[in-house]
Protein backbone atom coordinates (compact mmCIF):
# COMPACT_ATOMS: atom_id res chain seq x y z
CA UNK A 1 -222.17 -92.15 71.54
CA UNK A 2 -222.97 -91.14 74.68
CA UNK A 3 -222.70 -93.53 77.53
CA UNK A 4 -226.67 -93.66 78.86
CA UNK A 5 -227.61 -94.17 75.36
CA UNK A 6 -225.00 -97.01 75.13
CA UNK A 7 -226.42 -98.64 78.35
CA UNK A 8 -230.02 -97.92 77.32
CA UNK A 9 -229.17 -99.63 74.18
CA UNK A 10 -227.52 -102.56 75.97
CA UNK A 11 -230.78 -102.95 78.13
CA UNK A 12 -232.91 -103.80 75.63
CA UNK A 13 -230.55 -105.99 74.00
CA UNK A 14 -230.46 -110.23 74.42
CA UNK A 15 -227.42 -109.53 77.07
CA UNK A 16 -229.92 -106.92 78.87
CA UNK A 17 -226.43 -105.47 80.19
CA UNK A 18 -227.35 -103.69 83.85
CA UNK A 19 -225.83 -100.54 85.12
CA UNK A 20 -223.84 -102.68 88.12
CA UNK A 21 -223.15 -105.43 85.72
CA UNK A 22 -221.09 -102.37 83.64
CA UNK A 23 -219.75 -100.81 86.38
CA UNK A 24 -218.27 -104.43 87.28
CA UNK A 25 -216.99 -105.29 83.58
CA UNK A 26 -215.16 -101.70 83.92
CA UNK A 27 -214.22 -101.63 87.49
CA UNK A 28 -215.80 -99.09 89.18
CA UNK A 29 -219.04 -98.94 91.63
CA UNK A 30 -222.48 -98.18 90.17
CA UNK A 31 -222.98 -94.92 91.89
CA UNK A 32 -220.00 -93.90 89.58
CA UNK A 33 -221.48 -94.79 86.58
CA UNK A 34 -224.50 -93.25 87.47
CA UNK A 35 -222.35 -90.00 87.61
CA UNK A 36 -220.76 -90.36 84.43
CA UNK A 37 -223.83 -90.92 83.07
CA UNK A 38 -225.85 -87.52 84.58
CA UNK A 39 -222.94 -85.41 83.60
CA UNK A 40 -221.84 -84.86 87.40
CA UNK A 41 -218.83 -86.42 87.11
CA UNK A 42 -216.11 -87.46 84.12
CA UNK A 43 -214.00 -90.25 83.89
CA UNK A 44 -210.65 -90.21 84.70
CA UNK A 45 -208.54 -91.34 81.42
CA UNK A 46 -207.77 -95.03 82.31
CA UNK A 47 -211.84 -95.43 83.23
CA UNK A 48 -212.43 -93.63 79.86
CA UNK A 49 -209.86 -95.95 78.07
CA UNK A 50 -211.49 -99.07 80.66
CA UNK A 51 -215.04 -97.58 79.16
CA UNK A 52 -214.01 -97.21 75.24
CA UNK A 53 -212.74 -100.94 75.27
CA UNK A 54 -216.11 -102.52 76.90
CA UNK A 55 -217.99 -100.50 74.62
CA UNK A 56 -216.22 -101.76 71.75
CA UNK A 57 -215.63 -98.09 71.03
CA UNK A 58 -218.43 -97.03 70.87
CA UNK A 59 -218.33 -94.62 74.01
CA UNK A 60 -215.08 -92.87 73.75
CA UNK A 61 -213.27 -90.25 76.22
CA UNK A 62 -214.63 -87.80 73.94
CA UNK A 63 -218.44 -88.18 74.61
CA UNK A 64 -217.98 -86.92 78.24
CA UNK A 65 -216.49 -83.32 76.73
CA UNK A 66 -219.02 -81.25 76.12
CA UNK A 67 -218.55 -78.11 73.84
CA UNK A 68 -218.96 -75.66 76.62
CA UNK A 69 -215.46 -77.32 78.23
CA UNK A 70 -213.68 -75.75 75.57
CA UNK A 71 -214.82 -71.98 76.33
CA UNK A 72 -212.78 -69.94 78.24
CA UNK A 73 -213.57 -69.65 82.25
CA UNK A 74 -215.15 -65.95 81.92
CA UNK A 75 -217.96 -66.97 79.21
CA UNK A 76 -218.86 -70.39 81.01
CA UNK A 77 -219.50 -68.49 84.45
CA UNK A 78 -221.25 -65.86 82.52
CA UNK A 79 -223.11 -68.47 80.60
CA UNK A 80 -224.00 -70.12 83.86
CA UNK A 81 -225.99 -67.12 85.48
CA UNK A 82 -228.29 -66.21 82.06
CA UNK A 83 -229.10 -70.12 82.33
């Protein structure tokens, strides 16, 4: 699950969970999370392991790789300047 759905989901939940009350619970600052959750910035592996147990598991290290991570330098750079 990806991490804005998980806090979107929190949100409208009884706890009503904020951004800065997550960034607290996993020690980090809110403009952080708001990176994570944009796509401008990933977590390094003790925030995604921090992240993962908060969650319950539900947001794992593995949401914040996207598919295009795993293609070689020359076709993302290519890729980029079709886009």
């Amino acid at each position: 699950m990806r991490l804005a759905d998980w806090l979107i989901e929190q949100g409208k939940s009884p706890r009503r969970l904020t951004q800065e009350q997550f960034a607290q619970e996993v020690g980090t600052s809110s403009s952080t999370i708001s990176r994570l959750v944009s796509g401008r910035r990933r977590p390094s592996l003790d925030l995604a392991r921090r992240i993962s147990e908060v969650t319950d598991g539900k947001v794992t290290a593995n949401d914040f790789v996207s598919e295009a991570d795993d293609e070689p330098e020359p076709v993302r750079s290519l890729r980029s300047r079709v886009a």
